[in-house]
N, C-alpha and C. Protein backbone atom coordinates (compact mmCIF):
# COMPACT_ATOMS: atom_id res chain seq x y z
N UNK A 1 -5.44 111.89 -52.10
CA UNK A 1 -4.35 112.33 -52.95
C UNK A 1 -3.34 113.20 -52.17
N UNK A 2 -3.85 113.76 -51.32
CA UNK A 2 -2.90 114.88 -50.33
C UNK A 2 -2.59 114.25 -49.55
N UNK A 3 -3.05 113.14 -48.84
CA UNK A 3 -2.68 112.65 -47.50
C UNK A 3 -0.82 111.85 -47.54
N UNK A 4 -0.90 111.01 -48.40
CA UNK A 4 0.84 111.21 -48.73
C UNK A 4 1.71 112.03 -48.13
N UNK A 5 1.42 113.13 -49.32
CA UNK A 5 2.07 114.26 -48.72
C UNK A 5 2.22 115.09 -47.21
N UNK A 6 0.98 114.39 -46.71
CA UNK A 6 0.53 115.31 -45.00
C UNK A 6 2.01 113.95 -44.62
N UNK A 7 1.66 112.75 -44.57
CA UNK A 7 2.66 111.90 -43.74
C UNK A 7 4.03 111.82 -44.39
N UNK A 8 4.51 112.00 -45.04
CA UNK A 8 5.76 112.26 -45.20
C UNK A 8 6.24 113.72 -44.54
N UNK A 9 5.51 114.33 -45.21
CA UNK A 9 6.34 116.09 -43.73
C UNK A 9 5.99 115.45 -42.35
N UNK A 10 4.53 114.88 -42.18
CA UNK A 10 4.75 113.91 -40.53
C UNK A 10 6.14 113.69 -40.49
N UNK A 11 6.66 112.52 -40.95
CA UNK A 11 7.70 111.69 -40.94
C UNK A 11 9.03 112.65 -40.83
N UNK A 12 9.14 113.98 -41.47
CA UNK A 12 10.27 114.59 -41.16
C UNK A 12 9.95 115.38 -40.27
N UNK A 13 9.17 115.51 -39.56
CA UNK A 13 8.80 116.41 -38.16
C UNK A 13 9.70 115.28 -37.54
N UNK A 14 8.93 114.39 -37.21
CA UNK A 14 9.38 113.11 -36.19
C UNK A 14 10.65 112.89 -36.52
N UNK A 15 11.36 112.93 -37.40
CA UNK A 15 12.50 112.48 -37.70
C UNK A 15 13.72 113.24 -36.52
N UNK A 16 13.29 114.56 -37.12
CA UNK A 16 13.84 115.70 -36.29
C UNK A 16 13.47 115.90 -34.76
N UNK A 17 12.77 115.39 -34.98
CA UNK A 17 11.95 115.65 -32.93
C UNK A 17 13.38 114.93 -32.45
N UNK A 18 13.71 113.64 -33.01
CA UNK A 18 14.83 112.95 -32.36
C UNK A 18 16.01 113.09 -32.35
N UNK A 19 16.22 113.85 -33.43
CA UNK A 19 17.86 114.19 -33.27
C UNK A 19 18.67 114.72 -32.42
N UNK A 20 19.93 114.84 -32.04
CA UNK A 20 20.75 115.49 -30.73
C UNK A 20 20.58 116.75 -31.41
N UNK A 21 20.31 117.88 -30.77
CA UNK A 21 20.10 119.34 -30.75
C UNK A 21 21.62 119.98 -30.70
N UNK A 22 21.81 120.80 -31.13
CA UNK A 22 22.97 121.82 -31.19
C UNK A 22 23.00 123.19 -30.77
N UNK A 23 22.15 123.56 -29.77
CA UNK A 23 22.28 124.68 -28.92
C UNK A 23 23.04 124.36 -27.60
N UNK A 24 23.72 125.75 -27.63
CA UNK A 24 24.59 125.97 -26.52
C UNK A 24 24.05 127.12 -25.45
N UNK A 25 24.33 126.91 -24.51
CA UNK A 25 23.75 127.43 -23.62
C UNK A 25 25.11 128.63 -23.07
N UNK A 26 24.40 129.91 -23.95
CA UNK A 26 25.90 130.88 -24.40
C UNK A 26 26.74 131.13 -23.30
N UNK A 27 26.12 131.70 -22.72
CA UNK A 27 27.32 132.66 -21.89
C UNK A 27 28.37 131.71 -21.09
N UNK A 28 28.14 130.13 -20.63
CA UNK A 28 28.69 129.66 -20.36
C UNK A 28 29.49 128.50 -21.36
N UNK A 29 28.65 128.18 -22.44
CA UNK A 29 29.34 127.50 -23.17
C UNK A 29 30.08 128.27 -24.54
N UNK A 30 30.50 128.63 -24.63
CA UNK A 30 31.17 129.01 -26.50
C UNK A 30 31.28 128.52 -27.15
N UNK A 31 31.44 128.83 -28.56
CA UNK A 31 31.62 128.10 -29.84
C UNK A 31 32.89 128.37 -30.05
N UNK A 32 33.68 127.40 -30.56
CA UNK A 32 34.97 127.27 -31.35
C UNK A 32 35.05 127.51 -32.39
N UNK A 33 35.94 128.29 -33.05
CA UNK A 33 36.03 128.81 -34.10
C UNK A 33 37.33 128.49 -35.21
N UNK A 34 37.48 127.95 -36.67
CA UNK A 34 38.84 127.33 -36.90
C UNK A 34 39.74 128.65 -36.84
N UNK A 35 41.20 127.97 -37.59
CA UNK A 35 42.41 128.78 -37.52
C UNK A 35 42.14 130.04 -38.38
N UNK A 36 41.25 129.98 -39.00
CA UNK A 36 41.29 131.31 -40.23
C UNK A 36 39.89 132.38 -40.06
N UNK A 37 39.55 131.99 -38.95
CA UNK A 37 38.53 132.79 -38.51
C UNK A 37 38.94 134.47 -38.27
N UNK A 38 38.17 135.27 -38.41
CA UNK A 38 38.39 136.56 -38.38
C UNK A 38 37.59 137.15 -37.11
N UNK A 39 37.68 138.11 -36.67
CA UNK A 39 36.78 138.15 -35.57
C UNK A 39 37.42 139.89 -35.64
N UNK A 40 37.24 140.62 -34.56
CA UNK A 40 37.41 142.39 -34.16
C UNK A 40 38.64 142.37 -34.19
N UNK A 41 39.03 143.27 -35.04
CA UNK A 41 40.39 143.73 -35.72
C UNK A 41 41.05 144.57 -34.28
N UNK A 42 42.03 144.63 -34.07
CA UNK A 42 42.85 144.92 -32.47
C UNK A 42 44.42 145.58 -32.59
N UNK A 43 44.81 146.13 -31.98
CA UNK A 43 45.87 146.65 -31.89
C UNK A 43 47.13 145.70 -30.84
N UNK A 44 48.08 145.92 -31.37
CA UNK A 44 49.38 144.96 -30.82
C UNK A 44 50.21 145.92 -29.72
N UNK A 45 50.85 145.26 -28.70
CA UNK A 45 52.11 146.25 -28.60
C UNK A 45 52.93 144.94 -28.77
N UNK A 46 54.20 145.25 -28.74
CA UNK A 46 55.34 144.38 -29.04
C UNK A 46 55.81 144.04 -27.21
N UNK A 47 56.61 143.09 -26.70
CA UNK A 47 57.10 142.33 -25.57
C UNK A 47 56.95 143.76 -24.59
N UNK A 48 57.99 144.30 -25.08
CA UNK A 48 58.66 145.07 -23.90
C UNK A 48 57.29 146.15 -22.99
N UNK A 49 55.54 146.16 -24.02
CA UNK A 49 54.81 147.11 -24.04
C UNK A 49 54.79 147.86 -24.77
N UNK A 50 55.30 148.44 -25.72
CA UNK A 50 55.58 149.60 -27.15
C UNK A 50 54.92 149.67 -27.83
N UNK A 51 54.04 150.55 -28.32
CA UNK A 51 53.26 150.55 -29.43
C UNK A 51 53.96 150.13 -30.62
N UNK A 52 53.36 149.43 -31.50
CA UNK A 52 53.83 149.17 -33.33
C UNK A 52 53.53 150.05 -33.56
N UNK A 53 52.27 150.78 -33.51
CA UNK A 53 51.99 151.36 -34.44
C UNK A 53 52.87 152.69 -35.18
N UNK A 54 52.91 153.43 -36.25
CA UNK A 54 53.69 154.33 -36.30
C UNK A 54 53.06 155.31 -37.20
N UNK A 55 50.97 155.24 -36.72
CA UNK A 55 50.71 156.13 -37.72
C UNK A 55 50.76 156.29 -39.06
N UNK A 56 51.00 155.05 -39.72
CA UNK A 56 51.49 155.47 -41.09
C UNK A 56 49.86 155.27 -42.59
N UNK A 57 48.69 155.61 -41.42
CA UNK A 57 47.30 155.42 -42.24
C UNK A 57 46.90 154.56 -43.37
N UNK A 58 48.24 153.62 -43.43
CA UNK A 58 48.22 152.85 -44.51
C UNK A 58 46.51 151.84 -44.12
N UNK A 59 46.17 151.60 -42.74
CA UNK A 59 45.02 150.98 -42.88
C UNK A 59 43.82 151.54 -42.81
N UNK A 60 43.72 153.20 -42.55
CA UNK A 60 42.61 153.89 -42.79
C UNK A 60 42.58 153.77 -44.44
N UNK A 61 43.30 153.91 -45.25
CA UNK A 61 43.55 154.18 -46.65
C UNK A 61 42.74 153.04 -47.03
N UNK A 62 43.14 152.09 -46.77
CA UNK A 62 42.87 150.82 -47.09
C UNK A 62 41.22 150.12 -47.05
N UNK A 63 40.76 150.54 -45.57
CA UNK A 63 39.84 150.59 -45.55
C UNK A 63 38.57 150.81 -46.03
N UNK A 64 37.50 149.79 -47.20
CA UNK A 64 36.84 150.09 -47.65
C UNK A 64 34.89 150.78 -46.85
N UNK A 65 35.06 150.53 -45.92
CA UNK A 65 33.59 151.33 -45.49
C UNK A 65 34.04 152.29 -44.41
N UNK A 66 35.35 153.02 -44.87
CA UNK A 66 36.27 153.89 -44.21
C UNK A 66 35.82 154.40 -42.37
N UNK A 67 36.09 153.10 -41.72
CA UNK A 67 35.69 152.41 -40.31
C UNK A 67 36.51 153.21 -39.35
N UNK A 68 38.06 152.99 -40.11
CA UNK A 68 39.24 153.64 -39.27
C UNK A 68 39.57 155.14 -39.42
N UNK A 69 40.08 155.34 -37.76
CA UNK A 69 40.44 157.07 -37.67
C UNK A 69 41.67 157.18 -37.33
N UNK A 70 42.52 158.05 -37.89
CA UNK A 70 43.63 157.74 -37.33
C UNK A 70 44.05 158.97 -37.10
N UNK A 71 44.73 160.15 -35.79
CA UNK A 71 45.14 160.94 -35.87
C UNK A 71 46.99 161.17 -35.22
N UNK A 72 47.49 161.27 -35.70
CA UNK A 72 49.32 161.10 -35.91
C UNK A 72 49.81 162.46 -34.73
N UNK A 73 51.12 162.55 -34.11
CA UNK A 73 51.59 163.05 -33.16
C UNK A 73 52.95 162.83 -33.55
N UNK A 74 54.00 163.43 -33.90
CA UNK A 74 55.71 163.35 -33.33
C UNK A 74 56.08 163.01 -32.30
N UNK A 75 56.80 161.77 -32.05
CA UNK A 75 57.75 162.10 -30.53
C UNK A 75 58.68 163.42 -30.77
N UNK A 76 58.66 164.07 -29.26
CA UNK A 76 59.77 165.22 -28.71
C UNK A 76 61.17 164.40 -29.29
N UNK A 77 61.89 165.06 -29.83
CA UNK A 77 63.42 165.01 -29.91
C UNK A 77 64.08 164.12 -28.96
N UNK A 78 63.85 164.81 -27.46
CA UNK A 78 64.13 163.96 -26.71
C UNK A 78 63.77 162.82 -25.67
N UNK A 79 62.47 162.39 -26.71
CA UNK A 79 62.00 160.79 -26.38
C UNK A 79 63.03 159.77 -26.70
N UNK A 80 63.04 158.70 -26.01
CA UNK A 80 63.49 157.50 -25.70
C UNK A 80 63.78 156.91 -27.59
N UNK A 81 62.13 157.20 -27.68
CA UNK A 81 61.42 156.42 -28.94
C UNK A 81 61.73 157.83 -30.28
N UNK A 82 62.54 158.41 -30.19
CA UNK A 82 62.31 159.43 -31.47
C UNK A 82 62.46 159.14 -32.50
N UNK A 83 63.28 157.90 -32.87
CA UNK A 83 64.01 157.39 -33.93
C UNK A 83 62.64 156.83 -34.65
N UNK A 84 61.36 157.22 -34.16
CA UNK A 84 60.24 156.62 -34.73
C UNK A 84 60.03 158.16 -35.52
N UNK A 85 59.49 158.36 -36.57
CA UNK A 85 58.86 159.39 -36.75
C UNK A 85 56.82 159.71 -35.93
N UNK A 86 56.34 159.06 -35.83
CA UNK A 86 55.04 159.63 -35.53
C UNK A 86 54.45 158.31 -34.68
N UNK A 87 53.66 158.35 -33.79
CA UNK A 87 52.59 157.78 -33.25
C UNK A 87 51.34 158.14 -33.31
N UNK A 88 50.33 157.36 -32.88
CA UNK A 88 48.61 157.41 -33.18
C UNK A 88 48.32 158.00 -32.17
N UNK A 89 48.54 159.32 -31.90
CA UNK A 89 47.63 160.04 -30.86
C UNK A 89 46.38 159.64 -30.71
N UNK A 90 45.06 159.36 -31.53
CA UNK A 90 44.28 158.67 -31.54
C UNK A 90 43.40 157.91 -32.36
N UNK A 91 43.28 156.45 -32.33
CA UNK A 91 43.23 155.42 -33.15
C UNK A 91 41.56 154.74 -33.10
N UNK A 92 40.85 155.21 -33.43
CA UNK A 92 39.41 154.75 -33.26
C UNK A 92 38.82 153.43 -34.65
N UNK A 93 38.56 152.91 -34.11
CA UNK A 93 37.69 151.93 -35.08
C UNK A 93 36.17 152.21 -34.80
N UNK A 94 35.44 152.03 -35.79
CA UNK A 94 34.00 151.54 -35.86
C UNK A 94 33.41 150.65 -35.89
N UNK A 95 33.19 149.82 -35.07
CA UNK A 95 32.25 148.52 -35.25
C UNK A 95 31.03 148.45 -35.72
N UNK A 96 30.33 149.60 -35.88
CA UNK A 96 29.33 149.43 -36.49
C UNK A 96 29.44 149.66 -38.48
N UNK A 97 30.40 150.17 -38.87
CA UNK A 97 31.04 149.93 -40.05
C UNK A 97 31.82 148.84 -40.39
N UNK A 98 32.93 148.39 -39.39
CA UNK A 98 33.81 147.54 -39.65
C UNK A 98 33.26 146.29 -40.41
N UNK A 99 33.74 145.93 -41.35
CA UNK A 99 33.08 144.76 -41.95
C UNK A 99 33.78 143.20 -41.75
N UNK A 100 34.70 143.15 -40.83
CA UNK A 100 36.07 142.66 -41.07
C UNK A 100 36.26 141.68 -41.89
N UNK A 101 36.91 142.54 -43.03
CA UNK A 101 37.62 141.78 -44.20
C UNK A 101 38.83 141.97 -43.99
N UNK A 102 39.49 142.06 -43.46
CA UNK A 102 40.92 141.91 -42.69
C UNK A 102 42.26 142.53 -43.89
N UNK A 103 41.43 143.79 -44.41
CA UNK A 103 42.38 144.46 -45.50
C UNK A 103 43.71 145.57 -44.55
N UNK A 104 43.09 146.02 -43.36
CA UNK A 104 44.15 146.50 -42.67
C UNK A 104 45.04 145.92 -41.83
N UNK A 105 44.38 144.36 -41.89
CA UNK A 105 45.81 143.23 -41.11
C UNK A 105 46.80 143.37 -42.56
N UNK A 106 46.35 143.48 -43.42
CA UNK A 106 47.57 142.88 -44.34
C UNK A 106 47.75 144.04 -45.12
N UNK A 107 47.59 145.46 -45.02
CA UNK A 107 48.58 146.79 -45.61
C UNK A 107 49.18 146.99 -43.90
N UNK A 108 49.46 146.75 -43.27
CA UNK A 108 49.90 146.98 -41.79
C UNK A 108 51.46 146.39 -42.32
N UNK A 109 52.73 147.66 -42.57
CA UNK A 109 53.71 147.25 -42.68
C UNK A 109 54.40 147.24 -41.15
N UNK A 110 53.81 147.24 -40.34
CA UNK A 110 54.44 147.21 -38.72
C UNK A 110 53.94 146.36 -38.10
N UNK A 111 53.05 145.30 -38.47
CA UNK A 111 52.11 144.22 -38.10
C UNK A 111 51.75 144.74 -36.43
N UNK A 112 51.29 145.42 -36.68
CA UNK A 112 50.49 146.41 -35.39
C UNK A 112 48.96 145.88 -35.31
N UNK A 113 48.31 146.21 -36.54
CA UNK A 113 46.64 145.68 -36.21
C UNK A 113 46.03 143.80 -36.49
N UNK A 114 45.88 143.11 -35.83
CA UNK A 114 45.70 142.28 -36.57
C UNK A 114 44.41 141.76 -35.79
N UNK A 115 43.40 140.97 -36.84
CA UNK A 115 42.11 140.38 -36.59
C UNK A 115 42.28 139.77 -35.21
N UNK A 116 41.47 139.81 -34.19
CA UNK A 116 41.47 138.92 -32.70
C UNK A 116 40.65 137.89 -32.85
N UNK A 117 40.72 137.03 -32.71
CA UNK A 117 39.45 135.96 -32.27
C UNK A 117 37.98 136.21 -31.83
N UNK A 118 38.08 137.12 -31.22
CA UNK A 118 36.97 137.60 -30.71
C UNK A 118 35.46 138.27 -31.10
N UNK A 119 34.59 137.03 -31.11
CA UNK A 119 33.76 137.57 -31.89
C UNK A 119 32.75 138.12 -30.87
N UNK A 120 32.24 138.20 -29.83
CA UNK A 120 31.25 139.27 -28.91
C UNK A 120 31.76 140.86 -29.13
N UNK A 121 30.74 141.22 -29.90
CA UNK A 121 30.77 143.07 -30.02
C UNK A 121 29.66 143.21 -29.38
N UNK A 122 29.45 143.96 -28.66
CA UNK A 122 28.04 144.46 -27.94
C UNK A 122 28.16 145.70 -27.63
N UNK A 123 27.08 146.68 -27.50
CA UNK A 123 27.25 147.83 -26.83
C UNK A 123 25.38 148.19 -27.07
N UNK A 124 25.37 149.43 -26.05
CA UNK A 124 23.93 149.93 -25.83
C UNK A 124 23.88 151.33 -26.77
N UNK A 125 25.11 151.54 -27.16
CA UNK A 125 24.62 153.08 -27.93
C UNK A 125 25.30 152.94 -28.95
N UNK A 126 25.70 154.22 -29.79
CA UNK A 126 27.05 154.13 -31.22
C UNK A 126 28.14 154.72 -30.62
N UNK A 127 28.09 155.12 -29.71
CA UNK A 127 29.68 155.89 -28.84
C UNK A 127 30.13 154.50 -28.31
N UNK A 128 29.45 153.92 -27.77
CA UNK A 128 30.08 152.77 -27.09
C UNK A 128 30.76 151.80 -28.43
N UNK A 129 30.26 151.81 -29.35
CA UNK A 129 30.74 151.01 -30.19
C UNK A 129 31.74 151.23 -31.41
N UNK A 130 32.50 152.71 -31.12
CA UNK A 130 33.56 152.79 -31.43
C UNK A 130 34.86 152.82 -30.63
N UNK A 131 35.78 151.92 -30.94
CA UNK A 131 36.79 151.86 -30.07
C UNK A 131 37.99 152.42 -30.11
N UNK A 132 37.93 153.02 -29.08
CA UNK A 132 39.45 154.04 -29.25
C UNK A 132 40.89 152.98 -28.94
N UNK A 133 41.92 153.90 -28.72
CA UNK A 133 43.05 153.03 -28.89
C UNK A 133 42.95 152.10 -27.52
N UNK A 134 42.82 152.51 -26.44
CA UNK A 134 43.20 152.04 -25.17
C UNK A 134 42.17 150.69 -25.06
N UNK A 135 41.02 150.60 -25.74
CA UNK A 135 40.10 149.43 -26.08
C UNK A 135 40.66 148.20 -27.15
N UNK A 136 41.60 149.47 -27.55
CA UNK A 136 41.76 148.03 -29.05
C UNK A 136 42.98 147.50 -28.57
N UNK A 137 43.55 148.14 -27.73
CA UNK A 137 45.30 147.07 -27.43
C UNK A 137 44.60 146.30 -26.13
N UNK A 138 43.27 146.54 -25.40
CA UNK A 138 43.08 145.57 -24.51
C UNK A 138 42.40 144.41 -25.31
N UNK A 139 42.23 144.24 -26.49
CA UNK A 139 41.85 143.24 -27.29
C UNK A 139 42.53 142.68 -27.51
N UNK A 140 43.51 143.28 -28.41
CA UNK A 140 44.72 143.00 -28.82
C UNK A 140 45.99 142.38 -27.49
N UNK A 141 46.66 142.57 -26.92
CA UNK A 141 47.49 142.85 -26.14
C UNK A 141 48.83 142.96 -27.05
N UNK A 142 49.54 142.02 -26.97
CA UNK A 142 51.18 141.37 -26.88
C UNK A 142 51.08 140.65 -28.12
N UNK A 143 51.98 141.01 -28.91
CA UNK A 143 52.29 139.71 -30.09
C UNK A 143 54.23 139.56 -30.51
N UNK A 144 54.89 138.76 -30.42
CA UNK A 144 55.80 138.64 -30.21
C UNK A 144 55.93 138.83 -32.68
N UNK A 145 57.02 139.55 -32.96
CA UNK A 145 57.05 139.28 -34.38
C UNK A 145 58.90 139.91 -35.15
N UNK A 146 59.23 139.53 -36.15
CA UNK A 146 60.25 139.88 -36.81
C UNK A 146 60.78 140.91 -36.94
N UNK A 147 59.39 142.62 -36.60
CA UNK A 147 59.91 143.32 -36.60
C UNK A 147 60.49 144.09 -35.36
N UNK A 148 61.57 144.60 -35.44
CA UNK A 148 62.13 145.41 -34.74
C UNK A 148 62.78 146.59 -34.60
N UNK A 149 61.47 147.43 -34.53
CA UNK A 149 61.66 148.99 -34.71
C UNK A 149 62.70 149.52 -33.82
N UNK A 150 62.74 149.37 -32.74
CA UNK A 150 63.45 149.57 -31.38
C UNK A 150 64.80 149.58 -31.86
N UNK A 151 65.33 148.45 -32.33
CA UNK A 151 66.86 147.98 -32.40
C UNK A 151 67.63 149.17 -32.56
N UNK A 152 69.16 148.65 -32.04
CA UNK A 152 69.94 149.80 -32.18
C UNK A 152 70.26 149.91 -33.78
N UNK A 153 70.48 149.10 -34.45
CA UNK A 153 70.88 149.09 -36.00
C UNK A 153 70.03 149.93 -36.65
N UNK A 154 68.56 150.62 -36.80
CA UNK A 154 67.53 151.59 -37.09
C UNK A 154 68.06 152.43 -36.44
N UNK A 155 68.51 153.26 -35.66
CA UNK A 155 69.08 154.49 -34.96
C UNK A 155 69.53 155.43 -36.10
């Protein structure tokens, strides 16, 4: 009465013994990921090198497992850049909080932070795995976009 049952799970052992396998052999091969994939949220500068950002905590706010740190600075009067009111003196994320639901790509009225592709997070401690600013624009780099804080017409 059981034996049936023993050769049919046989039969899907064997079935599977034969199939083409789907492991990748990581570090040299990667997985592809589609267009709407989310991966470690990153910081932008615009062409010229410039920070977007302008401090304005709209994505700490936003932030529901409150991941992001954001601490704000004035340019001097007589910076280049004054016509900005404030920059991110320092901009830390948490990866071990971050959940990325990509709520601070889209309150980002300076399109400064946006999701990277990049899905390898690794680190050996919890210091290592928060990233300050100078980590997140090497994620991030360059994104070319509509806005233009710089222009002379904002002056």
């Amino acid at each position: 009465m059981y034996l049936p049952s023993i050769f049919a799970g046989m039969m899907v052992t064997l079935r599977h013994m034969f199939l083409k396998k789907d492991t990748l052999q990581y570090p040299e091969q990667r997985r592809t990921f589609g267009e709407r994939y989310r991966g470690v949220p990153a910081l932008v500068k615009d062409p010229e090198g410039r920070e977007k950002c302008v401090a304005c905590y709209m994505c700490q706010w936003v932030c529901p497992p409150m991941a992001i740190t954001i601490e704000a600075d004035a340019y001097p009067a007589d910076h280049p850049l004054h016509q900005i009111e404030k920059y991110p003196e320092q901009f830390e994320i948490n990866m071990l909080r971050c959940i990325y639901c990509g709520l601070c790509e889209e309150a980002c009225p300076e399109e400064a932070i946006f999701m990277s592709k990049t899905y390898v997070v690794t680190g050996l401690s919890r210091e290592v795995m928060i990233f300050d600013k100078k980590k997140l624009y090497e994620i991030g780099g360059t994104r070319e976009d509509d806005i233009k804080k710089w222009s002379a017409e904002r002056k």
